[in-house]
Each structure stands twice: as C-alpha cells, then as structure tokens.
C-alpha atoms as a PDB file:
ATOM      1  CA  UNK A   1       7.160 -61.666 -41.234  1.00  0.00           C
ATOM      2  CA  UNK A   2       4.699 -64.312 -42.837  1.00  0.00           C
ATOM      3  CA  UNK A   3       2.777 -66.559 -41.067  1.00  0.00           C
ATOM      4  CA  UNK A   4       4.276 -69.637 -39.122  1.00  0.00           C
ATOM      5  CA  UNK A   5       4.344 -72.724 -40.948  1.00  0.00           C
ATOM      6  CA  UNK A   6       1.489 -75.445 -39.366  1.00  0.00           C
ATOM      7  CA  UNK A   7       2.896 -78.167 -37.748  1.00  0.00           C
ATOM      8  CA  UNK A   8       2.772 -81.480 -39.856  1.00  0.00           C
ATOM      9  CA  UNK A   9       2.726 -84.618 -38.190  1.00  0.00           C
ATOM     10  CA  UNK A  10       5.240 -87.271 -39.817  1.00  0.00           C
ATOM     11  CA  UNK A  11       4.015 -90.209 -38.498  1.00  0.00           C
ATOM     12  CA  UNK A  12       5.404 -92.686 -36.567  1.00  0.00           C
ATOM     13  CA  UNK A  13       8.977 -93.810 -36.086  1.00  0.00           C
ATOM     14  CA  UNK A  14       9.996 -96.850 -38.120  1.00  0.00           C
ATOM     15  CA  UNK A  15      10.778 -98.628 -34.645  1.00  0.00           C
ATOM     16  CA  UNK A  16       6.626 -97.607 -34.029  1.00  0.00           C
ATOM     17  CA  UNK A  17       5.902 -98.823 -37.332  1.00  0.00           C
ATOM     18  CA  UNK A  18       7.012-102.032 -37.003  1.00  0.00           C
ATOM     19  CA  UNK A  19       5.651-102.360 -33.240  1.00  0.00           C
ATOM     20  CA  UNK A  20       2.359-101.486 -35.001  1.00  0.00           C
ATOM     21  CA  UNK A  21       2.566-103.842 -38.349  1.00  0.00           C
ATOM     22  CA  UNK A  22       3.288-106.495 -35.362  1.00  0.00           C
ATOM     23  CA  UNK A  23       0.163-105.861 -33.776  1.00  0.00           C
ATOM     24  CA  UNK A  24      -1.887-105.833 -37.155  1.00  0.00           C
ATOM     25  CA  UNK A  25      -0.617-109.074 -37.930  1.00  0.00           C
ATOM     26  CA  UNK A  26      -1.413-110.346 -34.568  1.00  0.00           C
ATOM     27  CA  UNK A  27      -5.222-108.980 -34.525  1.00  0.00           C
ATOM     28  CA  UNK A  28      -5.781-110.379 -37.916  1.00  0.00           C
ATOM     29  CA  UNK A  29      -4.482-113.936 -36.756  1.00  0.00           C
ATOM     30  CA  UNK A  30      -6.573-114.012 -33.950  1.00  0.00           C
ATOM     31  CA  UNK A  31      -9.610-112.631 -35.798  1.00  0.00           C
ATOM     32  CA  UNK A  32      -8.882-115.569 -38.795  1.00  0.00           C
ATOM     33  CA  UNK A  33      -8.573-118.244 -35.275  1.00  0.00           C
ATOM     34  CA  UNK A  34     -11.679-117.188 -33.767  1.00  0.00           C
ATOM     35  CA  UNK A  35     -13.917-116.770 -37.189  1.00  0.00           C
ATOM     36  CA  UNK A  36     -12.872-120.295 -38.164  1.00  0.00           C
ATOM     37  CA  UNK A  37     -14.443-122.035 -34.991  1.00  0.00           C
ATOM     38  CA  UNK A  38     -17.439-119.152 -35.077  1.00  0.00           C
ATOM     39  CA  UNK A  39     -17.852-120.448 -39.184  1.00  0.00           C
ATOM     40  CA  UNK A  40     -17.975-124.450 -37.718  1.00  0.00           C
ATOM     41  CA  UNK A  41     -20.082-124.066 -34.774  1.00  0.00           C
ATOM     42  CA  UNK A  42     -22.447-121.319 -36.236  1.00  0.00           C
ATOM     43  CA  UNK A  43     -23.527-123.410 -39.181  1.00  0.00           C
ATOM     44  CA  UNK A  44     -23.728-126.902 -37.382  1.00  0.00           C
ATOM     45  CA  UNK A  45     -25.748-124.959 -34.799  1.00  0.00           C
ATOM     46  CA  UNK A  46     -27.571-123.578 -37.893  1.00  0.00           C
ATOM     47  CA  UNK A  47     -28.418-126.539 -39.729  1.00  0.00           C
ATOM     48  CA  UNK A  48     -29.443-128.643 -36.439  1.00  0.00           C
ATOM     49  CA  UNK A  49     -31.895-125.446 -35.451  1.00  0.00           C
ATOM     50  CA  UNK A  50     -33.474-124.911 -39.576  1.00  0.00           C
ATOM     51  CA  UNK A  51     -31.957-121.401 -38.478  1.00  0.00           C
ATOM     52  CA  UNK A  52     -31.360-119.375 -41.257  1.00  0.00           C
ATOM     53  CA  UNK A  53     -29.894-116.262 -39.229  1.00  0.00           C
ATOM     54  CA  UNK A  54     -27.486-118.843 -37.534  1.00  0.00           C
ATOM     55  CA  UNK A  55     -26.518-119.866 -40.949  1.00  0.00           C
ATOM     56  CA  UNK A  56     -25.836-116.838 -41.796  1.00  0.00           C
ATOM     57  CA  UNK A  57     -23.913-115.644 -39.234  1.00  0.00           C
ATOM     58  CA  UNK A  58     -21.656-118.120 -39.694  1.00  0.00           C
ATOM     59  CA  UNK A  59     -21.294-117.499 -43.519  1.00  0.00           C
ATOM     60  CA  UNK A  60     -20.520-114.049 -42.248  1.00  0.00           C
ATOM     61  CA  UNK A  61     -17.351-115.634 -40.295  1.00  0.00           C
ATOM     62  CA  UNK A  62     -16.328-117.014 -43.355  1.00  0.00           C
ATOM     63  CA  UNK A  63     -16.092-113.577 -45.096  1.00  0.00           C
ATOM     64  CA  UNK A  64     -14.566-112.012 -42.219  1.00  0.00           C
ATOM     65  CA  UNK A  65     -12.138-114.612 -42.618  1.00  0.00           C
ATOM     66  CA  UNK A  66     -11.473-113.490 -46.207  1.00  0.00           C
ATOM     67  CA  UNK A  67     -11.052-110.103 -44.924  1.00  0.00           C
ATOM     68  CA  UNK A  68      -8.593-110.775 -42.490  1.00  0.00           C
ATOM     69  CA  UNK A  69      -6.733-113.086 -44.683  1.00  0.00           C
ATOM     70  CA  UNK A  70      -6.737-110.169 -47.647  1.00  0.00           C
ATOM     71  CA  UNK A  71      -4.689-107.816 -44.758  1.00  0.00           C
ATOM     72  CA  UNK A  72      -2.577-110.928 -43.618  1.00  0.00           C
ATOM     73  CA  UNK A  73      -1.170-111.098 -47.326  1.00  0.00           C
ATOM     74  CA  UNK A  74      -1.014-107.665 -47.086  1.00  0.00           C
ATOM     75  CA  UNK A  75       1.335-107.132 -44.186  1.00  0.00           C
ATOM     76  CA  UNK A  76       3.324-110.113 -44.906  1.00  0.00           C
ATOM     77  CA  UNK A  77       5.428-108.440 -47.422  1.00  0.00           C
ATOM     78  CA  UNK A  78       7.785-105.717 -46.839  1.00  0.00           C
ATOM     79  CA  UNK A  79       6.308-103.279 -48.675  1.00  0.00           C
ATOM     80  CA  UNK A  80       2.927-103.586 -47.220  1.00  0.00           C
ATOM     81  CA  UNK A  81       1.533 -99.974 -48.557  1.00  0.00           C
ATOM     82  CA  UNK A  82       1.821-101.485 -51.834  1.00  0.00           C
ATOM     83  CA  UNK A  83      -0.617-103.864 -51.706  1.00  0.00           C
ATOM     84  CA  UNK A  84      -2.727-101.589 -49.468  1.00  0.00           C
ATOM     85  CA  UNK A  85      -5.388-101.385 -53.217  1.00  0.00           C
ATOM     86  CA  UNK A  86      -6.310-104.750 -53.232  1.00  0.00           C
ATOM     87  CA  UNK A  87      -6.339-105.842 -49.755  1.00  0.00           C
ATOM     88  CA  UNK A  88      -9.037-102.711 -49.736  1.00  0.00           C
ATOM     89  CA  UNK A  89     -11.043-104.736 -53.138  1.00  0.00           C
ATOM     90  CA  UNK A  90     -10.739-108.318 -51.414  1.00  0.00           C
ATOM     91  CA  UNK A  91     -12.544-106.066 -47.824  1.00  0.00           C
ATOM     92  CA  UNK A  92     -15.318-104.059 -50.024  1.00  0.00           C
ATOM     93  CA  UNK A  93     -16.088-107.392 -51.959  1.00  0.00           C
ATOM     94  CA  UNK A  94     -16.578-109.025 -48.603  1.00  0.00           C
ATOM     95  CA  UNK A  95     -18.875-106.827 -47.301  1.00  0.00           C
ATOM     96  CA  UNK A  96     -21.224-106.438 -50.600  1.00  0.00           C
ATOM     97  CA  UNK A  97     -20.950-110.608 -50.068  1.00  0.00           C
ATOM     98  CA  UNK A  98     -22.312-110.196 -46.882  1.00  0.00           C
ATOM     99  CA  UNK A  99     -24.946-107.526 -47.652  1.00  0.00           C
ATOM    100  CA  UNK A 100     -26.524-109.977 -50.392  1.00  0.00           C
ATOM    101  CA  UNK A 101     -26.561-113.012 -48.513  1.00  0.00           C
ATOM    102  CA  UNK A 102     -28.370-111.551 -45.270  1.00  0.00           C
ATOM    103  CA  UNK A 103     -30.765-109.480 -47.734  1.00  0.00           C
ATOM    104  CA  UNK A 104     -31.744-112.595 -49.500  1.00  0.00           C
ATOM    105  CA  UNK A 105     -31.947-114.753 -46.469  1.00  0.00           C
ATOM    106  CA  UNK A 106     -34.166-112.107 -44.804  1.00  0.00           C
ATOM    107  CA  UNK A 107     -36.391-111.613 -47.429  1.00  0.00           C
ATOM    108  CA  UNK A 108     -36.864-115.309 -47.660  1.00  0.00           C
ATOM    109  CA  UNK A 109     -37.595-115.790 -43.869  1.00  0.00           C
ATOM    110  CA  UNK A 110     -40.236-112.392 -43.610  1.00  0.00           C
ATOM    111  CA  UNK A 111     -42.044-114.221 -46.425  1.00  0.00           C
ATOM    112  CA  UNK A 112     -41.997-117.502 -44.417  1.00  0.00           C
ATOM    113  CA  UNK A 113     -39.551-119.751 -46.259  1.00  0.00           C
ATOM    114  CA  UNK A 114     -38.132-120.592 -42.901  1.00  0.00           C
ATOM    115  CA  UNK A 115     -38.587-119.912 -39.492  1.00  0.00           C
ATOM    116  CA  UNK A 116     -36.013-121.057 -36.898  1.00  0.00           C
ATOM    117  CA  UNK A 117     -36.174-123.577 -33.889  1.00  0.00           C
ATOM    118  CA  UNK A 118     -34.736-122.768 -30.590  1.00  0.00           C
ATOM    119  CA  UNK A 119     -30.740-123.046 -30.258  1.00  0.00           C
ATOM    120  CA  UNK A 120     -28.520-122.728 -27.238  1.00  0.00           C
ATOM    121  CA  UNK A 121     -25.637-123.026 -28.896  1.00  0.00           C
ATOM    122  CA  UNK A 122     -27.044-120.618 -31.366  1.00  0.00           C
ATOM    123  CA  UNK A 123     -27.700-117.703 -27.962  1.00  0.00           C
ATOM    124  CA  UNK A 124     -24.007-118.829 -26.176  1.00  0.00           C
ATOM    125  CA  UNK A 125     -22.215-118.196 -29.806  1.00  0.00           C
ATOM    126  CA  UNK A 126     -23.759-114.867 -30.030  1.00  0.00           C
ATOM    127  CA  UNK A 127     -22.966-113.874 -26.082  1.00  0.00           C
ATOM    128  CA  UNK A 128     -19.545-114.861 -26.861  1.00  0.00           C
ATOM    129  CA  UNK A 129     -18.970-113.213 -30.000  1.00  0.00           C
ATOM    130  CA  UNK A 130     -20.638-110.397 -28.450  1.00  0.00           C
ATOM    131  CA  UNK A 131     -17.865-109.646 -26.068  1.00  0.00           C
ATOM    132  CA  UNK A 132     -14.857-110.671 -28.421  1.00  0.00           C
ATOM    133  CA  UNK A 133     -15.676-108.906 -31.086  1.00  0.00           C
ATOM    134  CA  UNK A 134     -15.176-105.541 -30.505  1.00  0.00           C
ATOM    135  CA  UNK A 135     -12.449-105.548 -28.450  1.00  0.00           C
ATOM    136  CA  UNK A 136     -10.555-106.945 -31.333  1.00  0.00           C
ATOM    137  CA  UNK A 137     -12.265-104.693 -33.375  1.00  0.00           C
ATOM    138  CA  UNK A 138     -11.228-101.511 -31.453  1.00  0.00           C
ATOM    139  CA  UNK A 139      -7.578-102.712 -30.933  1.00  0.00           C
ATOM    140  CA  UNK A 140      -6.830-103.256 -34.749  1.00  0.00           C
ATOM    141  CA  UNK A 141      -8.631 -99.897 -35.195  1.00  0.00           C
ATOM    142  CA  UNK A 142      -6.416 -98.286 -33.836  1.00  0.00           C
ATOM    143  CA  UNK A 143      -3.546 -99.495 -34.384  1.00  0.00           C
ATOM    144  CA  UNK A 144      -4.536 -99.015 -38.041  1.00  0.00           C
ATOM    145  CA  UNK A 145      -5.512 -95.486 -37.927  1.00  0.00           C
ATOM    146  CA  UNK A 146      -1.936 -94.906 -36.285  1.00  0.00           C
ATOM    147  CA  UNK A 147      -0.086 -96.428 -39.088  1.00  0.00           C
ATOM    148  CA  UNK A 148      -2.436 -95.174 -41.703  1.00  0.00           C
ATOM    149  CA  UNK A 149      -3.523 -98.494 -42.960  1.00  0.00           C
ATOM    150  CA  UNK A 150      -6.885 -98.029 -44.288  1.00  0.00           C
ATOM    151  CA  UNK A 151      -7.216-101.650 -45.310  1.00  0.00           C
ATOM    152  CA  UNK A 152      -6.424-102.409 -41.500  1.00  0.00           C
ATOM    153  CA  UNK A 153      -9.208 -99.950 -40.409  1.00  0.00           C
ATOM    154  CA  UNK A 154     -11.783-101.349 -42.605  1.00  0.00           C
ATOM    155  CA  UNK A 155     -10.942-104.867 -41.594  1.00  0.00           C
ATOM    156  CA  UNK A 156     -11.819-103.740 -38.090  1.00  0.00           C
ATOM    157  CA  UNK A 157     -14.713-102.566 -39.280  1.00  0.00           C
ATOM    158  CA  UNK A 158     -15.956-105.602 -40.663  1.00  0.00           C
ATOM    159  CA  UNK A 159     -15.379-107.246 -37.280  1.00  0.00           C
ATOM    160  CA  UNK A 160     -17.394-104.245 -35.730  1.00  0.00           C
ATOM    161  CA  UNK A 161     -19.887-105.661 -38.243  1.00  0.00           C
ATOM    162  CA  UNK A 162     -19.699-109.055 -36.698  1.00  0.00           C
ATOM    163  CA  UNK A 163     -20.536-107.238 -33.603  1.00  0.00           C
ATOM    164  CA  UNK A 164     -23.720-105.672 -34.565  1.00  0.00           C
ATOM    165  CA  UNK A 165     -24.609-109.292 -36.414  1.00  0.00           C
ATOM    166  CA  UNK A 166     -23.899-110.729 -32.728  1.00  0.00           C
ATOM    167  CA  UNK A 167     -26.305-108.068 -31.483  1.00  0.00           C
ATOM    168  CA  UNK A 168     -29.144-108.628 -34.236  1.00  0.00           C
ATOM    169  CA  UNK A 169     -28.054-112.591 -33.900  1.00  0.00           C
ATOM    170  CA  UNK A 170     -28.740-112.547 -29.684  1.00  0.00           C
ATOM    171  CA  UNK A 171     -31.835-110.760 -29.837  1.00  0.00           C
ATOM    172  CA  UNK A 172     -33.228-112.459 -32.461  1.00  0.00           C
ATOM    173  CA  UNK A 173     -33.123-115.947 -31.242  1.00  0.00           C
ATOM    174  CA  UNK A 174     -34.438-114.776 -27.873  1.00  0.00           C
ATOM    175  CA  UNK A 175     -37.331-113.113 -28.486  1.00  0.00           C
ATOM    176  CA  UNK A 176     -38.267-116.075 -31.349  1.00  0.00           C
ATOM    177  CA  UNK A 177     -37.737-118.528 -28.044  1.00  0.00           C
ATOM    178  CA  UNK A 178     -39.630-116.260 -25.852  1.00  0.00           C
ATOM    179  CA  UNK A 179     -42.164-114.754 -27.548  1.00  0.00           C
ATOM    180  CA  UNK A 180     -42.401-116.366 -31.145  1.00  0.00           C
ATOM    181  CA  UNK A 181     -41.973-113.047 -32.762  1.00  0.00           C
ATOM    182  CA  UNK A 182     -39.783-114.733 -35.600  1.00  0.00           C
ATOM    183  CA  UNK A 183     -39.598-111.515 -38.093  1.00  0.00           C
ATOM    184  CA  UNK A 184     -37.720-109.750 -35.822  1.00  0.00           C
ATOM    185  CA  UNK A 185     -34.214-111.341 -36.768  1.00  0.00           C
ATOM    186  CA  UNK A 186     -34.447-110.771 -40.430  1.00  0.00           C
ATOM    187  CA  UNK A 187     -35.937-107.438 -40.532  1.00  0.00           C
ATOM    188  CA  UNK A 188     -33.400-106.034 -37.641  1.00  0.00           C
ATOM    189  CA  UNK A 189     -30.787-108.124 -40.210  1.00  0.00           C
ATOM    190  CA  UNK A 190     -31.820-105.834 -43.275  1.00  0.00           C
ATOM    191  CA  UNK A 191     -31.051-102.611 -41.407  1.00  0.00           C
ATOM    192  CA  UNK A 192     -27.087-104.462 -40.902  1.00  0.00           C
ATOM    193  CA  UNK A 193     -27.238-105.103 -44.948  1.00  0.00           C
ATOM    194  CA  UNK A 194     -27.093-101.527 -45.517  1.00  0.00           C
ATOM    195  CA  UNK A 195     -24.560-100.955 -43.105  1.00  0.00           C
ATOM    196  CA  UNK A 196     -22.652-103.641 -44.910  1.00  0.00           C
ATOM    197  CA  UNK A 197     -23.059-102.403 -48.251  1.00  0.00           C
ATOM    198  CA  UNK A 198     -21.853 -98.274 -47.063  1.00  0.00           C
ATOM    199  CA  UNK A 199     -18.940 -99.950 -45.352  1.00  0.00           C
ATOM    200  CA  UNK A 200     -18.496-101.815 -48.648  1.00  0.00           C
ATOM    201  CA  UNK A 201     -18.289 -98.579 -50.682  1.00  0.00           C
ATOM    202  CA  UNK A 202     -16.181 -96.871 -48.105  1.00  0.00           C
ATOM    203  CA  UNK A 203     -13.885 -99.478 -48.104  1.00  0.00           C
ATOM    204  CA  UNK A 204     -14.134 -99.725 -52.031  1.00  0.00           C
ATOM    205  CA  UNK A 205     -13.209 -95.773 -52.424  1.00  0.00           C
ATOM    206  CA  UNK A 206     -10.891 -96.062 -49.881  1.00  0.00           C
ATOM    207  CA  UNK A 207     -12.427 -93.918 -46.993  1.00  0.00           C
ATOM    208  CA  UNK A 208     -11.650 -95.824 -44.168  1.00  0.00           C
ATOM    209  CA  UNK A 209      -8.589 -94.082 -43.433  1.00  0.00           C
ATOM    210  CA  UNK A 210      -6.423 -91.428 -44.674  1.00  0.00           C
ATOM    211  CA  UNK A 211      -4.321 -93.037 -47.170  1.00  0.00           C
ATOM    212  CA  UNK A 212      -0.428 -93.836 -46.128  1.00  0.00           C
ATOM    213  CA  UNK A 213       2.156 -90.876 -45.977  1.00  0.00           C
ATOM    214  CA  UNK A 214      -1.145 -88.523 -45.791  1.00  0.00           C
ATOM    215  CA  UNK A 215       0.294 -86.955 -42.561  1.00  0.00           C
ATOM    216  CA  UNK A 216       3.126 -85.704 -44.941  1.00  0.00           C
ATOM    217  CA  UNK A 217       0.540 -83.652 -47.157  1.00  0.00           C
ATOM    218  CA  UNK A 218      -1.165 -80.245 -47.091  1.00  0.00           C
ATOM    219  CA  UNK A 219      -3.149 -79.804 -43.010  1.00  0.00           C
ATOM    220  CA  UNK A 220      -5.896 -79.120 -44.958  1.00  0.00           C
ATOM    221  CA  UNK A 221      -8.292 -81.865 -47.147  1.00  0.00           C
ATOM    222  CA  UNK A 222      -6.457 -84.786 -48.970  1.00  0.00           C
ATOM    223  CA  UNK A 223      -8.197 -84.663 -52.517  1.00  0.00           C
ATOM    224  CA  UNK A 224      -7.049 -88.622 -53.056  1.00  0.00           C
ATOM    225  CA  UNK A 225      -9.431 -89.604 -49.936  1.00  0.00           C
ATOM    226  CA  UNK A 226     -11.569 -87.066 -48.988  1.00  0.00           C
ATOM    227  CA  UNK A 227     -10.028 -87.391 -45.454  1.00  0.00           C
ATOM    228  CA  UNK A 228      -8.888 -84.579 -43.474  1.00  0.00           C
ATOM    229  CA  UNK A 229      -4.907 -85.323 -42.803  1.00  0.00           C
ATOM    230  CA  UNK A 230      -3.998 -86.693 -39.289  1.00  0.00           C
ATOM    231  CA  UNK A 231      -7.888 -88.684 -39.224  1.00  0.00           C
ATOM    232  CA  UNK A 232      -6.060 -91.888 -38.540  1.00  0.00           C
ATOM    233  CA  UNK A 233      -4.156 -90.308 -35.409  1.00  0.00           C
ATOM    234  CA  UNK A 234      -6.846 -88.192 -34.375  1.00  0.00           C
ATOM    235  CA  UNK A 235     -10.245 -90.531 -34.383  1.00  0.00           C
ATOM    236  CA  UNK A 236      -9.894 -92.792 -31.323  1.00  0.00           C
ATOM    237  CA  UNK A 237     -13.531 -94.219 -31.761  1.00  0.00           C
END
C-alpha cells in the first residue's frame, strides 16, 4: 500500500467566506473613519507646533487611507480575488509613499531644517492611535489570513505601521518636551522607513499572504508566492 494522501485544507465554507469578506469590509471602514480625523487633527496639530513628525504622521493617515480604500474597491465587487493584483500595487505604492516622505522629512530635521515645539494634541493623538491601532490591525489580520486575502493582510500591516509611527510619534515629542533631545524623532523615524519600504516590496511581490485557493495546492511550497500553503490559517501573529 502507498503512502496516505496529506490532508489538504479547503478553506473556508462560502457561509465563512462571506462572514469574513463582512468583517474585511467593516475593518477597512473603520480604519478609512478613524485615519480621516487622525489626517485633520495630526496636521493642524502639526502646522500650529512647526512639527514636522506631526506632519508627517498625519500624511501617513492619508496613505493609510489610500490603502484601505484600494481593499474597499476590492471587496466591493463579487469577485473580489480578481482584483486582489492591484489592490496589492495601490498598498506597495503606499508604503514606498510613506518611506520617502518620512526619509526626507528626517533627513531635513537631523540637519536642522526644523525642530518642533511642544504639542499636546500632538502626545494625546499618538496615545490614542497607540491603542487603536493595532487592535484593528490584528483583527483584519486575521481575518485576512483566513480568507487568504493577501491584499487584506498587507493592509493590516500598514496599520501595524501606523502603530510603530504612533510609537516613534509618542516618544519623540516627549523626550523633545522633556529633555530637548530633538533628533531622536527623525532618526527613530528612519529605522520605520525601512520597515515601510520591505513591507512595500512584500506587498509589491505579493508575500503577505498565500495567494487565494493556495490551500487547494501541493502541502509543500507554493512557487507563485514563496509561501508555505495553509500560512494564512496557520500564522495567528
């Protein structure tokens, strides 16, 4: 007798499917809502404080808002796996956005072009943001990775990204209110630039996910993605 067959995963049921696309479209709504009054408050606060990370930040809302809106279209047709290519373009153009706007801005204020005044507004935004994010983040995640919508998972990534901006965002305006020590905001918001620019390419090849109907293929390695097959199911980070 050969070998027994592996068990293949076929996904979930279309009544799960549709539970899920539900949920998708109702993380990326509430990621657009909140992003749009982050965006307005961000870069008043910004432009009241001379504050280019607050600026910046908010810019960042904005593209996060093109992100969401890219898997909004997406999911608003029936066929959603179709569009699944260039929801993935509109999210890797959004982060390479991102990742030359806070290099350039940094670079500008660690040469002294502009050093930022204190903002309340500026640290309560950032708490806030802080503790929204990435429970949104995490939700759509996976809710993504069960479907196998990889233009869903790298949307949540790019509010994960907001997260670490919220981090880099806090700490920065502190310590320039306590201590003065204004470089540390632009040189902490270099290190997210890269991060922006490999979730950029991920997002650009595709990586974020296992590609729909992957659960159907071989156990082993999907040659389309690089993925192993059930990643979406399997990774609950």
């Amino acid at each position: 007798m050969g070998a027994p067959l592996p068990l293949v995963s076929l996904g979930p049921t279309p009544g799960r499917r549709a539970t899920l696309v539900r949920r998708i479209r109702l993380f990326v709504a509430a990621t657009i809502t909140y992003n749009v009054v982050e965006a307005i408050v961000a870069i008043s606060a910004g432009t009241m404080a001379s504050s280019t990370a607050l600026i910046g930040f908010g810019l960042d809302s904005v593209i996060e808002v093109a992100s969401a809106s890219a898997v909004a279209w997406q999911f608003s047709g029936p066929d959603h796996e179709r569009r699944e290519r260039a929801a993935l373009r509109v999210i890797a153009v959004s982060f390479f956005a991102l990742a030359a706007y806070v290099s350039v801005e940094s670079v500008r204020a660690l040469i002294g072009a502009d050093r930022a005044g204190h903002s309340t507004i500026g640290l309560i935004l950032a708490a806030v943001s802080l503790a929204v994010m990435p429970v949104l983040s995490a939700a759509q995640r996976r809710a993504g990775r069960e479907l196998g919508s990889a233009s869903a998972v790298a949307d949540s990534k790019q509010t994960l990204l907001c997260t670490y901006l919220s981090v880099v965002l806090l700490v920065g305006l502190a310590v320039n209110s306590l201590f003065g020590w204004w470089w540390a905001d632009p040189a902490a918001a270099l290190i997210i630039a890269a991060v922006a620019v490999k979730e950029g390419r991920e997002a650009w090849r595709g990586d974020a996910c296992c590609a729909p109907g992957a659960a159907l293929r071989s156990p082993a390695v999907d040659g389309d993605s690089g993925c192993t097959v059930g990643c979406c199911t399997t990774d609950t980070r």
